[in-house]
C-alpha atoms as a PDB file:
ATOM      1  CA  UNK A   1    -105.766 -68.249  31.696  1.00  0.00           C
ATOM      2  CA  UNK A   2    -104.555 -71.606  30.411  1.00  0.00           C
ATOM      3  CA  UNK A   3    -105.864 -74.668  32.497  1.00  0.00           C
ATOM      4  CA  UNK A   4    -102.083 -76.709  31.781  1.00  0.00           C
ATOM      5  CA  UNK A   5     -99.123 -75.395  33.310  1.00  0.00           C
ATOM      6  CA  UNK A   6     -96.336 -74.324  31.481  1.00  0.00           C
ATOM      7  CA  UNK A   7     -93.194 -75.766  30.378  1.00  0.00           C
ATOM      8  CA  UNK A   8     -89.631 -73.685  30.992  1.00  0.00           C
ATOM      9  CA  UNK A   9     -89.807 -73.450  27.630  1.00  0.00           C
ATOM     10  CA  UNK A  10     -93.102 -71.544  27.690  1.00  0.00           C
ATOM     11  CA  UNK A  11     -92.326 -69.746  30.986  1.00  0.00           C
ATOM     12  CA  UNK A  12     -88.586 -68.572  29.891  1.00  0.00           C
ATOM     13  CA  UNK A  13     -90.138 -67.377  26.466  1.00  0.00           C
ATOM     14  CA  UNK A  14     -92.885 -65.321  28.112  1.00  0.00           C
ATOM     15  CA  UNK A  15     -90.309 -63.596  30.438  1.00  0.00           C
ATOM     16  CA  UNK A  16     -88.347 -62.690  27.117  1.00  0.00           C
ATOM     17  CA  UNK A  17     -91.243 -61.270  25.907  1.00  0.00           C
ATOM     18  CA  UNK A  18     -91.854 -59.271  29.245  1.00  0.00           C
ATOM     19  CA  UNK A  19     -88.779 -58.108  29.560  1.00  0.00           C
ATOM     20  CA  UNK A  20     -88.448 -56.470  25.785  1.00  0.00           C
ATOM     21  CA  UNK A  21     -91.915 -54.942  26.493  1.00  0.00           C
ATOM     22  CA  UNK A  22     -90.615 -53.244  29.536  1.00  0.00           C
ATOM     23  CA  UNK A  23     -87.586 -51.526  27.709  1.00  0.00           C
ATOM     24  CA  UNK A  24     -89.426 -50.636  24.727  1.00  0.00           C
ATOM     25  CA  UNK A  25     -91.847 -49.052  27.312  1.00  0.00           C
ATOM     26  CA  UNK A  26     -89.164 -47.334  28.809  1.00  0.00           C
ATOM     27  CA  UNK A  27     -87.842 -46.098  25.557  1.00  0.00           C
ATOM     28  CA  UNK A  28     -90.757 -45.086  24.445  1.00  0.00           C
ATOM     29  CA  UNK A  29     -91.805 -43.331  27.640  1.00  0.00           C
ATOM     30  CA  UNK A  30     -88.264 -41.263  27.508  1.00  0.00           C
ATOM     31  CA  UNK A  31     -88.748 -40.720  23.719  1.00  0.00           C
ATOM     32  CA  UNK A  32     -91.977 -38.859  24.778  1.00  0.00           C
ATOM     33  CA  UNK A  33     -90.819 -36.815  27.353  1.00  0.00           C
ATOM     34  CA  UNK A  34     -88.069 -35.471  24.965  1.00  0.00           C
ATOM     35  CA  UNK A  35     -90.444 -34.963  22.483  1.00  0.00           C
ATOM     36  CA  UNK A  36     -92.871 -33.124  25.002  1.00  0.00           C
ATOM     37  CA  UNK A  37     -89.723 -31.210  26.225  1.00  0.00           C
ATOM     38  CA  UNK A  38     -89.238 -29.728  22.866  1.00  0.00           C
ATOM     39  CA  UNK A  39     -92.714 -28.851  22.428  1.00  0.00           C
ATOM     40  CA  UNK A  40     -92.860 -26.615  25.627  1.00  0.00           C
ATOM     41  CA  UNK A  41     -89.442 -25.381  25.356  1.00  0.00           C
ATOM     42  CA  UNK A  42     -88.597 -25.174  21.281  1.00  0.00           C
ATOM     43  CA  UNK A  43     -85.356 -22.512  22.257  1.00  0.00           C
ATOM     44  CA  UNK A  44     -83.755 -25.481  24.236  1.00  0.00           C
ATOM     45  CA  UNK A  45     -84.338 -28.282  21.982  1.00  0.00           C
ATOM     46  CA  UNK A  46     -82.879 -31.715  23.510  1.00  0.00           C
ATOM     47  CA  UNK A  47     -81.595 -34.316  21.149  1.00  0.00           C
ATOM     48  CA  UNK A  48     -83.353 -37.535  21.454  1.00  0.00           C
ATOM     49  CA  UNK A  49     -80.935 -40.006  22.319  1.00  0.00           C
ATOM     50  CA  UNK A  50     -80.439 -43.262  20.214  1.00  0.00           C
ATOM     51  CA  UNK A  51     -80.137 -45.804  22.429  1.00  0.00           C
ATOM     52  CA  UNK A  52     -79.410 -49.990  21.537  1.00  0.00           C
ATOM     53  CA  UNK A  53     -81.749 -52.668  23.654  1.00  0.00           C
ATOM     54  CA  UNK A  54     -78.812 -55.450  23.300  1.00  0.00           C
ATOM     55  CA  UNK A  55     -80.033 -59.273  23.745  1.00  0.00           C
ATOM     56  CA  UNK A  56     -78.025 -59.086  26.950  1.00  0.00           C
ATOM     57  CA  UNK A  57     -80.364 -56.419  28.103  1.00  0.00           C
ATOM     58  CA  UNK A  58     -83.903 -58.335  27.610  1.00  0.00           C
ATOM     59  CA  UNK A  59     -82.039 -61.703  29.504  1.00  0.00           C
ATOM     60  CA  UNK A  60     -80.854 -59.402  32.402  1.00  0.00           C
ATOM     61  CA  UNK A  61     -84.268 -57.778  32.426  1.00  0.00           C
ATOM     62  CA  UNK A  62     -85.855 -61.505  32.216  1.00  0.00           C
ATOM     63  CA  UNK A  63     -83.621 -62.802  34.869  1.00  0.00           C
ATOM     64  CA  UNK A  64     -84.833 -59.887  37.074  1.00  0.00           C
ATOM     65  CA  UNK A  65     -88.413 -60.884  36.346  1.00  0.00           C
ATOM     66  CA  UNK A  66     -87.672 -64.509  36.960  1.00  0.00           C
ATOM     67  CA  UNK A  67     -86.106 -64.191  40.114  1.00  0.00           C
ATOM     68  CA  UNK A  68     -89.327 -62.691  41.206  1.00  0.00           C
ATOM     69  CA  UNK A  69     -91.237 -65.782  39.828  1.00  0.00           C
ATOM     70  CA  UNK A  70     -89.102 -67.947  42.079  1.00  0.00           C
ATOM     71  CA  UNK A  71     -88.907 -66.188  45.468  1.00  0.00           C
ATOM     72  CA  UNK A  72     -90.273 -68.092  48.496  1.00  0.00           C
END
C-alpha cells in the first residue's frame, strides 16, 4: 500500500470502482447460474435476464461502501 493518504478525490473514485466491481460480480455470478441451470436442465431452459447497472446504482452501492469507511 501507498505510504500518502488519500485525497476524497482518490478515496470517492476507488469506492466507484468497488462498487461497479461488486455488481458486475453479481451479474456475472447470476449469469452463471442461469447458464449452469440450462446445462443440467436443457427441457426447462431459463432466459437470462438483461439487466441495466444505472450510474445511480454504482453511487448507492458506493455510498453503502462508504458508510462503512466512516463508522466509529
Amino acid at each position: 500500500m501507498s505510504d500518502h493518504n488519500k485525497s476524497g478525490f482518490e478515496i470517492r473514485a476507488m469506492l466507484l470502482s468497488q462498487a461497479q466491481g461488486i455488481l458486475m460480480d453479481n451479474y456475472d455470478r447470476m449469469k452463471d447460474s442461469v447458464y449452469m441451470h440450462n446445462e443440467v436442465f436443457p427441457n426447462n431452459m431459463k432466459e437470462l435476464p438483461a439487466i441495466e447497472i444505472s450510474a445511480q446504482d454504482i453511487i448507492a452501492t458506493a455510498k453503502e461502501l462508504n458508510s462503512f469507511v466512516v463508522e466509529k
